[in-house]
PDB file of N, CA and C in Angstrom:
ATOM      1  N   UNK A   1      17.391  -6.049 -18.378  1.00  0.00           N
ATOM      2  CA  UNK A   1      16.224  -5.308 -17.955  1.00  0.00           C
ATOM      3  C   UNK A   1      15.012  -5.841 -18.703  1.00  0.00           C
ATOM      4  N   UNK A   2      13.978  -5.350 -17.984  1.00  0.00           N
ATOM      5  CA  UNK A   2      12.379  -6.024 -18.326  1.00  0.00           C
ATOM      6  C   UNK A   2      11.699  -5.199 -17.991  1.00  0.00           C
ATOM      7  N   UNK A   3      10.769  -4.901 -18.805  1.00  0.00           N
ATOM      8  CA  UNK A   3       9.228  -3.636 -18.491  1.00  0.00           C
ATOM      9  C   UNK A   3       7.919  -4.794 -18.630  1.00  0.00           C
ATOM     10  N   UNK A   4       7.773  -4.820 -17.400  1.00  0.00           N
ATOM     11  CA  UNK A   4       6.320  -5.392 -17.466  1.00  0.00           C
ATOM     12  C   UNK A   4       5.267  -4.875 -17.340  1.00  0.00           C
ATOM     13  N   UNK A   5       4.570  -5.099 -18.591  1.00  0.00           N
ATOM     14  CA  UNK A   5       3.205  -4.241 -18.639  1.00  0.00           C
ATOM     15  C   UNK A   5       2.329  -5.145 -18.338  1.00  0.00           C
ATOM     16  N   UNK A   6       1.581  -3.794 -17.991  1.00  0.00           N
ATOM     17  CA  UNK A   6       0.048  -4.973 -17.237  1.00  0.00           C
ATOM     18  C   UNK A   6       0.181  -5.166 -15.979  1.00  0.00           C
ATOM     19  N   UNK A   7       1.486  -5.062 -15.304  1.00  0.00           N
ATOM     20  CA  UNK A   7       1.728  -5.506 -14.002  1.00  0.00           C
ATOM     21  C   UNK A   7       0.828  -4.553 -12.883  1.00  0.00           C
ATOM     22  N   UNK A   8       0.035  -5.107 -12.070  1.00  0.00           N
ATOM     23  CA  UNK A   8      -0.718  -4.487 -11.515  1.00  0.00           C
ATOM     24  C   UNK A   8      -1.974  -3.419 -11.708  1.00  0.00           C
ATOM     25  N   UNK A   9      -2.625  -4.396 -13.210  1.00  0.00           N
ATOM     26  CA  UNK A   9      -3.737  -3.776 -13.838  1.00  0.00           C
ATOM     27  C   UNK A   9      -4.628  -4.418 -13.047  1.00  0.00           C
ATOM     28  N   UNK A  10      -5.769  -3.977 -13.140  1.00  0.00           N
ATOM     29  CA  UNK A  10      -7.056  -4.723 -12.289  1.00  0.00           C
ATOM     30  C   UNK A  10      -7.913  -6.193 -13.860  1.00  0.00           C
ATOM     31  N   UNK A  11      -8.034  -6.949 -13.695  1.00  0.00           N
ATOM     32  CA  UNK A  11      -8.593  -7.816 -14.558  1.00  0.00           C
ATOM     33  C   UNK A  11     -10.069  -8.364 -13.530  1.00  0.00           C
ATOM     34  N   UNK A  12     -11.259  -8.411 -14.103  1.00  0.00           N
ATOM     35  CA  UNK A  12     -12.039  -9.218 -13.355  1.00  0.00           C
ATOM     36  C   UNK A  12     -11.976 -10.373 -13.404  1.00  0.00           C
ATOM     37  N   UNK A  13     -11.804 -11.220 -12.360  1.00  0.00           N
ATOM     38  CA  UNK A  13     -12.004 -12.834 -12.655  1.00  0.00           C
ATOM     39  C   UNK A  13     -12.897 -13.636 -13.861  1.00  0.00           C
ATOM     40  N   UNK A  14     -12.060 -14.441 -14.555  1.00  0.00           N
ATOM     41  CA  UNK A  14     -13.003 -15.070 -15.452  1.00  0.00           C
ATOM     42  C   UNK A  14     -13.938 -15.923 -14.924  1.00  0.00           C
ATOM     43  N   UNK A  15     -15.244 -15.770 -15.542  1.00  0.00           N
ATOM     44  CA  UNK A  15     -16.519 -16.517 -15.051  1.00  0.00           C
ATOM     45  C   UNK A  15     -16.614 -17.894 -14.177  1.00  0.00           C
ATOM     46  N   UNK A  16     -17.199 -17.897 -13.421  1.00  0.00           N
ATOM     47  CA  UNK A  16     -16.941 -19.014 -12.593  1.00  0.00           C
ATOM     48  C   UNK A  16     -16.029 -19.262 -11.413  1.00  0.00           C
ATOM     49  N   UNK A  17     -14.660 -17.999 -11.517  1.00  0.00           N
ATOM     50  CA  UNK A  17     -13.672 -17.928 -10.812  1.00  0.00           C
ATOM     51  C   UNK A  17     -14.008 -17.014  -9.874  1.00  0.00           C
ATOM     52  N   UNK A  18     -13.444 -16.920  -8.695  1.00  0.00           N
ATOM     53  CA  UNK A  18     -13.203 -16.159  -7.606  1.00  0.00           C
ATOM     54  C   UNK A  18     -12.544 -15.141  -7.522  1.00  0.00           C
ATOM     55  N   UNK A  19     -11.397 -15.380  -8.614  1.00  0.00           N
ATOM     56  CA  UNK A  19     -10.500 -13.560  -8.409  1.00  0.00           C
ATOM     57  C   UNK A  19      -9.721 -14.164  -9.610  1.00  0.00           C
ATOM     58  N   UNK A  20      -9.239 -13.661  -9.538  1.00  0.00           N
ATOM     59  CA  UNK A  20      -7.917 -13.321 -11.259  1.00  0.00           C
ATOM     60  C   UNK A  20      -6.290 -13.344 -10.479  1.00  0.00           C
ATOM     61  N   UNK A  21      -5.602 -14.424 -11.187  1.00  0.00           N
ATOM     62  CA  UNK A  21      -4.164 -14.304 -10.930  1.00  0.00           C
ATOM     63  C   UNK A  21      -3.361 -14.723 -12.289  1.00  0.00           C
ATOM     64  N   UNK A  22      -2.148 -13.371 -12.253  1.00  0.00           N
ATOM     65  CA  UNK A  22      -1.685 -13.345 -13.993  1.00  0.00           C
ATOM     66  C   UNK A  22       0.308 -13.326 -13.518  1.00  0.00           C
ATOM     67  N   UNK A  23       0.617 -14.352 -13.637  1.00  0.00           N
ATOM     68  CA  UNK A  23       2.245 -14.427 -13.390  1.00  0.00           C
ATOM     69  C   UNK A  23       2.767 -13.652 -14.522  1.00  0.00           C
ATOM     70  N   UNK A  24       3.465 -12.432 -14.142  1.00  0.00           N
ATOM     71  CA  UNK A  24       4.132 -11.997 -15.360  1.00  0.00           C
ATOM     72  C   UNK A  24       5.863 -12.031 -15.312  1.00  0.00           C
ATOM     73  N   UNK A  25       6.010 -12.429 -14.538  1.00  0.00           N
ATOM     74  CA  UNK A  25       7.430 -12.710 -14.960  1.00  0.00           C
ATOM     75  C   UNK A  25       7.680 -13.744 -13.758  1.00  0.00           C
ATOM     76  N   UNK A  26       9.011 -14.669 -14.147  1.00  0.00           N
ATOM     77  CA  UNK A  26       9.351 -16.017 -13.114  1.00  0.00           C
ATOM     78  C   UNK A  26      11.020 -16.103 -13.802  1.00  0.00           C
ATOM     79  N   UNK A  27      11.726 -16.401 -12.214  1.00  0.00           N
ATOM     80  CA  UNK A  27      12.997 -16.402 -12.585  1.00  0.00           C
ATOM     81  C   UNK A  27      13.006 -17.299 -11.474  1.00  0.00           C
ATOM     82  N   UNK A  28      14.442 -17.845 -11.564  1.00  0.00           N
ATOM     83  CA  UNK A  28      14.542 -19.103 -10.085  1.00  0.00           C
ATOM     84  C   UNK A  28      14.607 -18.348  -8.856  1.00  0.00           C
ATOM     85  N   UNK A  29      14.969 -17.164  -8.613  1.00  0.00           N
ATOM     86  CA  UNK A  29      14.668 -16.322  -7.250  1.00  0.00           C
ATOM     87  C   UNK A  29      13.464 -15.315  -6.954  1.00  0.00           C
ATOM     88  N   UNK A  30      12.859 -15.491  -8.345  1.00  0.00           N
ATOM     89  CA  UNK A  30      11.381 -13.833  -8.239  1.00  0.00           C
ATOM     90  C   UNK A  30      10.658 -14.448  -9.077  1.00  0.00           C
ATOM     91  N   UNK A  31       9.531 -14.271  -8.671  1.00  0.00           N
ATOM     92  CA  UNK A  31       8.677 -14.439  -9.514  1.00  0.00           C
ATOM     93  C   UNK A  31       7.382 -12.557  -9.115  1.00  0.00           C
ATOM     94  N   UNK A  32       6.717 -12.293 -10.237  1.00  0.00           N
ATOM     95  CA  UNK A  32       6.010 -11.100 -10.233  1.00  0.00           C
ATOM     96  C   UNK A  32       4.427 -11.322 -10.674  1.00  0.00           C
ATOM     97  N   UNK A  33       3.443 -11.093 -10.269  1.00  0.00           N
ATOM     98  CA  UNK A  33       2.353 -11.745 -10.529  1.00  0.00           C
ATOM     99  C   UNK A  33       1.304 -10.138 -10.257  1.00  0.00           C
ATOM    100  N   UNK A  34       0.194 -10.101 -10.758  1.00  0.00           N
ATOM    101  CA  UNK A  34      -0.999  -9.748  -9.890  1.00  0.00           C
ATOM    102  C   UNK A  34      -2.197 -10.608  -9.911  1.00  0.00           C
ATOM    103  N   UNK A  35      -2.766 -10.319  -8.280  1.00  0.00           N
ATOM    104  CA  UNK A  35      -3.769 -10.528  -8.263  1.00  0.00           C
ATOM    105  C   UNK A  35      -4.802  -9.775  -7.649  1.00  0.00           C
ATOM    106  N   UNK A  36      -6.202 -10.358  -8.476  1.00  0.00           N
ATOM    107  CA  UNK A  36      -7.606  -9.377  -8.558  1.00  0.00           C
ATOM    108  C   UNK A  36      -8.393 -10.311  -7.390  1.00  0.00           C
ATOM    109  N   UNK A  37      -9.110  -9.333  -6.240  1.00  0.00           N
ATOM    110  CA  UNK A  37     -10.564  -9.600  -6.103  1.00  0.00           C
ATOM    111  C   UNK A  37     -11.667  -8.582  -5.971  1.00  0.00           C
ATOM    112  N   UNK A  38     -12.996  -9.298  -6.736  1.00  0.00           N
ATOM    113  CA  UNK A  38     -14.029  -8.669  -6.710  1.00  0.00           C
ATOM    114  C   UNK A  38     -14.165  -8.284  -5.508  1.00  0.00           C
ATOM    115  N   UNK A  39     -14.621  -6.561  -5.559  1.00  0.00           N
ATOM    116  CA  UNK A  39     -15.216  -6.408  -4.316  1.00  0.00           C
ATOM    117  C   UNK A  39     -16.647  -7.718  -3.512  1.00  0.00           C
ATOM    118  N   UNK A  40     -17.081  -7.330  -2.475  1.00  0.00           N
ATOM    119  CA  UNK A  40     -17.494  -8.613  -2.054  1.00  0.00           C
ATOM    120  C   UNK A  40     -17.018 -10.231  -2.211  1.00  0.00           C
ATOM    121  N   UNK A  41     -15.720 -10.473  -2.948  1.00  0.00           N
ATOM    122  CA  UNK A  41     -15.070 -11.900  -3.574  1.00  0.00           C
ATOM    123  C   UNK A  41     -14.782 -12.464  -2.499  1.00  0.00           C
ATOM    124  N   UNK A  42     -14.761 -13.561  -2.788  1.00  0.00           N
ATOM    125  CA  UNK A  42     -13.975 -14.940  -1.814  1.00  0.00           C
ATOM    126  C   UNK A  42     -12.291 -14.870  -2.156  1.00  0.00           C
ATOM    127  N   UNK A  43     -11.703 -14.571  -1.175  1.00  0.00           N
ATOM    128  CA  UNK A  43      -9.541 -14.866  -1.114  1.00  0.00           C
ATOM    129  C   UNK A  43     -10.162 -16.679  -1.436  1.00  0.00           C
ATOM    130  N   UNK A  44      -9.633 -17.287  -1.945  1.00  0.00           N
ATOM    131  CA  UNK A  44      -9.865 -19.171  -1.761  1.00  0.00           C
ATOM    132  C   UNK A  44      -8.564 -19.546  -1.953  1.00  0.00           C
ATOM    133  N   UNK A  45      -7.357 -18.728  -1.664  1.00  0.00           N
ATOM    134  CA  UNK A  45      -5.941 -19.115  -1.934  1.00  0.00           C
ATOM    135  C   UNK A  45      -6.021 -20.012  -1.073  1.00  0.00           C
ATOM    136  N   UNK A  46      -4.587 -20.650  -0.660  1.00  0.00           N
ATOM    137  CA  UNK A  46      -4.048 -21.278   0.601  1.00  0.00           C
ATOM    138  C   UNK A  46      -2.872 -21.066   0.259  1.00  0.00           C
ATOM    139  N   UNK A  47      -1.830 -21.423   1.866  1.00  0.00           N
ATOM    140  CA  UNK A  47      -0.234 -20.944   1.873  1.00  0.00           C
ATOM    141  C   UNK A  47       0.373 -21.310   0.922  1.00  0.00           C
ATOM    142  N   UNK A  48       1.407 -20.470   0.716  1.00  0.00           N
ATOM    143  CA  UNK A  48       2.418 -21.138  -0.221  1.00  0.00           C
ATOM    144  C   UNK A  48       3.704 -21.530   0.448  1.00  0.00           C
ATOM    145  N   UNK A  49       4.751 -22.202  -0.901  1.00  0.00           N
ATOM    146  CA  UNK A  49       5.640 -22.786   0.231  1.00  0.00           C
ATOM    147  C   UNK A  49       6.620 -21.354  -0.532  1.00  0.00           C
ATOM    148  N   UNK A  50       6.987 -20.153  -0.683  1.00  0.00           N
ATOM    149  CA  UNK A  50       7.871 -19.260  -0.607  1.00  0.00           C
ATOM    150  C   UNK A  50       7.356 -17.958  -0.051  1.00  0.00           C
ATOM    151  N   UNK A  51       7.931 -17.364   0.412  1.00  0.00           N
ATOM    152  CA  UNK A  51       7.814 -16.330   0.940  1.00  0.00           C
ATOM    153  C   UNK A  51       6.980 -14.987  -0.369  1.00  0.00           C
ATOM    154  N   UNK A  52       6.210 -14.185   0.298  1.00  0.00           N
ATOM    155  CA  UNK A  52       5.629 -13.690  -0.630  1.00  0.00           C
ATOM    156  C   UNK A  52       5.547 -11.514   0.130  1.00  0.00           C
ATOM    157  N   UNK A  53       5.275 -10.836  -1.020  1.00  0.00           N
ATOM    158  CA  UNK A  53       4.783  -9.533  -0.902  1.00  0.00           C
ATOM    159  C   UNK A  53       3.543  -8.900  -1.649  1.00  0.00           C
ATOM    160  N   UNK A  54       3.122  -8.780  -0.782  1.00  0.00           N
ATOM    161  CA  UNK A  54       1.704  -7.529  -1.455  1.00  0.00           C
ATOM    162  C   UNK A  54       1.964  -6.704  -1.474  1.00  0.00           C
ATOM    163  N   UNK A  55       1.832  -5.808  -2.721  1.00  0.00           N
ATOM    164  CA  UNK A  55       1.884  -4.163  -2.371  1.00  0.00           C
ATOM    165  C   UNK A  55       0.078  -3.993  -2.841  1.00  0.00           C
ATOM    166  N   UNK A  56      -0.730  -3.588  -2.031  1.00  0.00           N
ATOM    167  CA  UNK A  56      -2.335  -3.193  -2.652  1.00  0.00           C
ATOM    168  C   UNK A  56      -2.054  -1.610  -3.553  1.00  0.00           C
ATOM    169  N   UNK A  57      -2.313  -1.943  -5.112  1.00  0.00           N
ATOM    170  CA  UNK A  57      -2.099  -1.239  -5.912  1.00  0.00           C
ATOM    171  C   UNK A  57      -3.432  -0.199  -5.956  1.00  0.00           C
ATOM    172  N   UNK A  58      -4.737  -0.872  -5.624  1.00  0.00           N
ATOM    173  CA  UNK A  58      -6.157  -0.101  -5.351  1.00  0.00           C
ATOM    174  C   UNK A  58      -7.071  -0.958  -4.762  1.00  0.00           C
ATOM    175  N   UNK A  59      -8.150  -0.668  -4.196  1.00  0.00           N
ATOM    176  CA  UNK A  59      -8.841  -1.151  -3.444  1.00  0.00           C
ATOM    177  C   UNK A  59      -8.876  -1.277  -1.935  1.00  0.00           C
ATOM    178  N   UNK A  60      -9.854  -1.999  -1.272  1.00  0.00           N
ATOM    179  CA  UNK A  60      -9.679  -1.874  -0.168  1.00  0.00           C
ATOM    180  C   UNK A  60     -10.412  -3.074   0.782  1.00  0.00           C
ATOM    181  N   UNK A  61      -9.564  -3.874   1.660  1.00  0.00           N
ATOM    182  CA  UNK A  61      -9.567  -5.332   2.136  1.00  0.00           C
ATOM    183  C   UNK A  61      -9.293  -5.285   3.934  1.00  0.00           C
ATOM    184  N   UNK A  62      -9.378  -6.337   4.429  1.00  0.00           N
ATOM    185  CA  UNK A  62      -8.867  -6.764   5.660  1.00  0.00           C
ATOM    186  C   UNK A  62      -7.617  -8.137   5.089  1.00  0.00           C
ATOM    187  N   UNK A  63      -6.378  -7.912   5.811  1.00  0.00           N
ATOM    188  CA  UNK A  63      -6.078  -9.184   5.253  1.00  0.00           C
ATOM    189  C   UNK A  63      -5.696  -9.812   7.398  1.00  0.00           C
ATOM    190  N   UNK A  64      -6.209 -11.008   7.183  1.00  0.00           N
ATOM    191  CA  UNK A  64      -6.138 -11.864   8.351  1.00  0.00           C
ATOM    192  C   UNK A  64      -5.319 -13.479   7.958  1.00  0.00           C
ATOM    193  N   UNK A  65      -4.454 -13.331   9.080  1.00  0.00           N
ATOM    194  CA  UNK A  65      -3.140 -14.125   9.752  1.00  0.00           C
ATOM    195  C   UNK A  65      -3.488 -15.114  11.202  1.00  0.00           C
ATOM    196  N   UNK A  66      -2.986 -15.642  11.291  1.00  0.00           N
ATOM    197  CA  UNK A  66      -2.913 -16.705  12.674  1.00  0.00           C
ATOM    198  C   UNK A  66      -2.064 -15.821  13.371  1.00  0.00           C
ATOM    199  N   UNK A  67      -1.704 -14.196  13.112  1.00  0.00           N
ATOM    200  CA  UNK A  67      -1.102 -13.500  14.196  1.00  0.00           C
ATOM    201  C   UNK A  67      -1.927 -12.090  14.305  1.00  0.00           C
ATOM    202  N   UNK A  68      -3.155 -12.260  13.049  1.00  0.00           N
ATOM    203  CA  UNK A  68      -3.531 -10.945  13.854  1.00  0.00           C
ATOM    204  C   UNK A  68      -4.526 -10.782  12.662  1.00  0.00           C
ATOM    205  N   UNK A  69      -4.951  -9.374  12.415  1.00  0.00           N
ATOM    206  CA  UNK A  69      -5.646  -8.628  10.705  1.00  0.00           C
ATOM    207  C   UNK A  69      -5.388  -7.561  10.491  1.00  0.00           C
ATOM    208  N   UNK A  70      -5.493  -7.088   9.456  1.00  0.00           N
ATOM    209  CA  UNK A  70      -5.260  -5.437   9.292  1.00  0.00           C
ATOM    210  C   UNK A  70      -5.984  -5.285   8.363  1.00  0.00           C
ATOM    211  N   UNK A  71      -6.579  -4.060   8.224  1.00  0.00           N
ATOM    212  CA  UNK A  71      -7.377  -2.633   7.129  1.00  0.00           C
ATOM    213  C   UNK A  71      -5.970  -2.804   6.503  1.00  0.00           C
ATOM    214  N   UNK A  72      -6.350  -3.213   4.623  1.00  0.00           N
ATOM    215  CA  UNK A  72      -4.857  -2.380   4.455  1.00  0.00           C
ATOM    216  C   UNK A  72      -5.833  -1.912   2.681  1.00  0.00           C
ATOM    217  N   UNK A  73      -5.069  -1.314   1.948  1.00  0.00           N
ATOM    218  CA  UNK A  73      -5.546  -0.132   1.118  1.00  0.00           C
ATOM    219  C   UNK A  73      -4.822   0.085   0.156  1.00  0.00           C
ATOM    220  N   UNK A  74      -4.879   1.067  -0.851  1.00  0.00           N
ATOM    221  CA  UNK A  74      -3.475   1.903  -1.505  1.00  0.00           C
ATOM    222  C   UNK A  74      -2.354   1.817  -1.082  1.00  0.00           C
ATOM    223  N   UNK A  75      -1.172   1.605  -1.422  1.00  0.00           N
ATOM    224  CA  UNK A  75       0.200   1.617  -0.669  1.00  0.00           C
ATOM    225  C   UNK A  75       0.736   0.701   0.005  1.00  0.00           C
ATOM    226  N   UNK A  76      -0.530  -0.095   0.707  1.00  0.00           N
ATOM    227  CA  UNK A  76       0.202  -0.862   1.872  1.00  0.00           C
ATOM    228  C   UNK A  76       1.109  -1.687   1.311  1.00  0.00           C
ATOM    229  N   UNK A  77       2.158  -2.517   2.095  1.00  0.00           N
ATOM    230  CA  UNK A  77       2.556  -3.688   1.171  1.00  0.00           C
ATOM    231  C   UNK A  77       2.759  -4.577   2.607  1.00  0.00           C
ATOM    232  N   UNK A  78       2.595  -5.642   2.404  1.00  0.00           N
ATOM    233  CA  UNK A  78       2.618  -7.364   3.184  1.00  0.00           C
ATOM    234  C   UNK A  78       3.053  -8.372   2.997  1.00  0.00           C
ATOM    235  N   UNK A  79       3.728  -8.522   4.078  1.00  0.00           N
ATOM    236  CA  UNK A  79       4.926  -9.526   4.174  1.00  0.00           C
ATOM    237  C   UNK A  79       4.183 -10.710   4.312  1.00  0.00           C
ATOM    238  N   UNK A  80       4.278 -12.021   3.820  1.00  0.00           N
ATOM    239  CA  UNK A  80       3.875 -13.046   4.181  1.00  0.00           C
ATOM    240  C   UNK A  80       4.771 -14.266   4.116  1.00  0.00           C
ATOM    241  N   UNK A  81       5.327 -14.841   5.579  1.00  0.00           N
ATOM    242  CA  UNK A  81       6.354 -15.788   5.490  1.00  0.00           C
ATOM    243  C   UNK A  81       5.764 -16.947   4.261  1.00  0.00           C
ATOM    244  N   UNK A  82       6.958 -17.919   4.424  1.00  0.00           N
ATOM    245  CA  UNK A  82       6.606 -18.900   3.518  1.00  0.00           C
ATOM    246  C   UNK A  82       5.577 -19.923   4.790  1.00  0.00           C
ATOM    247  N   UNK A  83       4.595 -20.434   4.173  1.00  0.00           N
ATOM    248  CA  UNK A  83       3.549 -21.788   4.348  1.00  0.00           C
ATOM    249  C   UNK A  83       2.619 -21.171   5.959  1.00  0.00           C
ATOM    250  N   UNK A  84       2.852 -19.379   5.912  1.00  0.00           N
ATOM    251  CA  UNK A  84       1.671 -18.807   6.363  1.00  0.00           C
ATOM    252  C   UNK A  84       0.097 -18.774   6.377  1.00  0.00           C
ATOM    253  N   UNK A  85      -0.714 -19.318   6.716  1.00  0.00           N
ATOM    254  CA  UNK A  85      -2.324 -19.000   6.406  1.00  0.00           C
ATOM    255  C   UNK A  85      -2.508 -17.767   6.300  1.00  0.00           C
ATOM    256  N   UNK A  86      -2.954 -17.117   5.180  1.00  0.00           N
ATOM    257  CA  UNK A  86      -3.446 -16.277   5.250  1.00  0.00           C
ATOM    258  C   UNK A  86      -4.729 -15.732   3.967  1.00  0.00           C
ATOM    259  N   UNK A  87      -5.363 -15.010   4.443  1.00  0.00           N
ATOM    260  CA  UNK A  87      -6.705 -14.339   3.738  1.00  0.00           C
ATOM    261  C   UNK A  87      -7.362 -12.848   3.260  1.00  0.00           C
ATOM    262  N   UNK A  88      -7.726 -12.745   2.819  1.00  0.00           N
ATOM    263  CA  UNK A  88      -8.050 -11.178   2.612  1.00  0.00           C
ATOM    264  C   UNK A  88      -9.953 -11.572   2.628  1.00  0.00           C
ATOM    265  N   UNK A  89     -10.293 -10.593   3.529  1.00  0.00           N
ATOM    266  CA  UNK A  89     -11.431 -10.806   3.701  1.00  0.00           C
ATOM    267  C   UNK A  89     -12.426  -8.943   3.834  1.00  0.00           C
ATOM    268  N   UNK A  90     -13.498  -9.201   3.115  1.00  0.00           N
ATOM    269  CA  UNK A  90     -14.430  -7.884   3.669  1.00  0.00           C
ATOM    270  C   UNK A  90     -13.722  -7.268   2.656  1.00  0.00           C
ATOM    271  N   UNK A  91     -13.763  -7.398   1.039  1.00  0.00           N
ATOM    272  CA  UNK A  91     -13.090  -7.334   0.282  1.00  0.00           C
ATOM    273  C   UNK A  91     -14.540  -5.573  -0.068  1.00  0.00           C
ATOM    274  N   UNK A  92     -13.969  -4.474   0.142  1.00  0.00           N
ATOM    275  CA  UNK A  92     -14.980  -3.483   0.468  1.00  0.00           C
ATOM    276  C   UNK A  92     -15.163  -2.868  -1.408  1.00  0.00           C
ATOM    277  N   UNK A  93     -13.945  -2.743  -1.604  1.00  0.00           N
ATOM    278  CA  UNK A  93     -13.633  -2.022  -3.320  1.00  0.00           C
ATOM    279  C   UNK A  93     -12.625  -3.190  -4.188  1.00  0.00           C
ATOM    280  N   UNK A  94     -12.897  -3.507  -5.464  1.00  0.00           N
ATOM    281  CA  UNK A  94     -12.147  -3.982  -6.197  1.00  0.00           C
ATOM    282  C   UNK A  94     -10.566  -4.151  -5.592  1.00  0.00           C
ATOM    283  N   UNK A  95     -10.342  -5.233  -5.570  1.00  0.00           N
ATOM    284  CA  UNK A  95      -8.600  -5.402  -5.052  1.00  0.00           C
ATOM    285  C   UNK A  95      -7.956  -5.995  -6.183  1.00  0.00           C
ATOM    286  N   UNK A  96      -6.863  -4.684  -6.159  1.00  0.00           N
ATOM    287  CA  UNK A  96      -5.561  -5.133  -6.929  1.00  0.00           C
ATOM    288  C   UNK A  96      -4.621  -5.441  -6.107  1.00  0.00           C
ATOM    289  N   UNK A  97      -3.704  -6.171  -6.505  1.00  0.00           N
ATOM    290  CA  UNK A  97      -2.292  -6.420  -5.252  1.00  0.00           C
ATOM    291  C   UNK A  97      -1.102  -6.755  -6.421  1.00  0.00           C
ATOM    292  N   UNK A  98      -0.237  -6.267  -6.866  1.00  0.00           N
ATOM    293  CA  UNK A  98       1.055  -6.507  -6.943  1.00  0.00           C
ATOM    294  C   UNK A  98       1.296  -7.638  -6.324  1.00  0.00           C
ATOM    295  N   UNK A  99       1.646  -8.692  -6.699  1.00  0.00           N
ATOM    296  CA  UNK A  99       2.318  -9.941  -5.904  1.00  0.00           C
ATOM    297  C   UNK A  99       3.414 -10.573  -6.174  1.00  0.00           C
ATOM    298  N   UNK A 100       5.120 -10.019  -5.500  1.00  0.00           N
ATOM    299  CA  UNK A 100       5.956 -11.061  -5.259  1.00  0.00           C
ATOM    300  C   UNK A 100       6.887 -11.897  -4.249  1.00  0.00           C
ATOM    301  N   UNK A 101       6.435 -13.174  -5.190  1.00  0.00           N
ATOM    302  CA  UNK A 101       7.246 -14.143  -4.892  1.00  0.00           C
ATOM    303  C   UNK A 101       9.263 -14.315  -4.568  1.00  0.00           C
ATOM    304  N   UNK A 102       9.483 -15.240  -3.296  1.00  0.00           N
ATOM    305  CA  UNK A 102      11.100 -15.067  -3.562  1.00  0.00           C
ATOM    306  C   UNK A 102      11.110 -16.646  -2.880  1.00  0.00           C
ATOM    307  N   UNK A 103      12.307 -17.350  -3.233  1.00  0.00           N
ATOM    308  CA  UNK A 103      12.054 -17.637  -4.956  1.00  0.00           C
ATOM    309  C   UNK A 103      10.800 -17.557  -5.582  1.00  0.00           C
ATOM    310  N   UNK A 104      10.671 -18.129  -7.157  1.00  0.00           N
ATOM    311  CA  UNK A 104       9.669 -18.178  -8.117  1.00  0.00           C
ATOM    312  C   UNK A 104       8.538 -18.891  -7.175  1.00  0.00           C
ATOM    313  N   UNK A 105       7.442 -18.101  -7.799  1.00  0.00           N
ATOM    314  CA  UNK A 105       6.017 -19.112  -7.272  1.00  0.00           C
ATOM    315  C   UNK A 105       5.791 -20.598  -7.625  1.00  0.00           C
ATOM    316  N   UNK A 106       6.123 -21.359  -6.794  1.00  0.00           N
ATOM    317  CA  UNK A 106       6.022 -22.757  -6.997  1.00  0.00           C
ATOM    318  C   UNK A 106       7.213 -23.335  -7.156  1.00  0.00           C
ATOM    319  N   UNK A 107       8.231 -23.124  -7.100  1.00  0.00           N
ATOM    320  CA  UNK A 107       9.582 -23.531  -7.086  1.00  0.00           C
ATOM    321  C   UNK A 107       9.806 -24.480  -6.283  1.00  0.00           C
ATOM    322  N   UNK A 108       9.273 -24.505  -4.864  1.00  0.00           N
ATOM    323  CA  UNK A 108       9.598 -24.823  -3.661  1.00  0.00           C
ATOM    324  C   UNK A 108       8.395 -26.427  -3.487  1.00  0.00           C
ATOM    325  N   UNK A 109       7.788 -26.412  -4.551  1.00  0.00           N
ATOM    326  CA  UNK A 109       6.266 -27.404  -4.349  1.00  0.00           C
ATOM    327  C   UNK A 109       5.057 -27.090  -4.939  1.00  0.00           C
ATOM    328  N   UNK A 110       4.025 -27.817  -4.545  1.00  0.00           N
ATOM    329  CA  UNK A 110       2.758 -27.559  -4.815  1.00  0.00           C
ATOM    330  C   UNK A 110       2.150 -26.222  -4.059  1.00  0.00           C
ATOM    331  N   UNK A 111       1.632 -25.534  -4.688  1.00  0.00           N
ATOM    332  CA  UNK A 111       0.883 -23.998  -4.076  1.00  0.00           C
ATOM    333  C   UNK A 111      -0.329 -24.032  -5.091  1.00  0.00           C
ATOM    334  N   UNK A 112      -1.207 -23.258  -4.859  1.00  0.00           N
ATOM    335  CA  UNK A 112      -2.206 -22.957  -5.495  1.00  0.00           C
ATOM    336  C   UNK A 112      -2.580 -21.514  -5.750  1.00  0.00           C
ATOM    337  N   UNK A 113      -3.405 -20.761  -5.724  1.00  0.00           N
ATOM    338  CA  UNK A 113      -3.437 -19.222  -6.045  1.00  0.00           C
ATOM    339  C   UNK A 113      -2.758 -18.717  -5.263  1.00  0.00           C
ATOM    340  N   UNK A 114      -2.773 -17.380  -5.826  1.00  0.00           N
ATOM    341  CA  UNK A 114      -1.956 -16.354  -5.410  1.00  0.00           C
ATOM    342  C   UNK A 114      -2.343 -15.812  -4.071  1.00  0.00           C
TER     343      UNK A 114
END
């Protein structure tokens, strides 16, 4: 067992950056991360190559897909296949998101933010 603290605290992006991403735990099948955007912020991720979950811990976003968008908020959580496009946009209140990975983030290749 493991208690991860911090997991799904809000951090503001450090200066210069676009949003805040903090891996707190990585195993060869999970990896556990959050990530922050400023309200009004730029998403500047791109796909990754593993499959991923959002749970939005606070705040409030659009996230948009090559299959569609959604309002999502408190609670929601989002599935995102592996090497999906996807974005969070109209970033309205501070966004937190819980983010995991299956396998570990980056296991699979090159990825970039969360």
């Amino acid at each position: 067992m493991e208690i991860i603290e911090g997991a799904g605290r809000w951090t503001p992006p450090p200066a210069g950056t676009a949003n805040d991403w903090v891996e707190h735990l990585k195993v060869p099948d999970l990896s556990v991360g959050t990530y922050c955007i400023p309200a009004g912020g730029v998403d500047d991720q791109s796909p990754h190559t593993e499959d991923e979950v959002y749970v939005v811990i606070a705040g409030r976003a659009r996230i948009v897909t090559p299959g569609g968008e959604a309002a999502v908020g408190p609670g929601a959580a989002i599935f995102v296949p592996a090497g999906e496009e996807h974005r969070f946009v109209d970033v309205t209140e501070d966004l937190t998101l819980l983010v995991f990975f299956g396998p570990a983030y980056g296991s699979r290749g090159r990825t970039t933010e969360a």
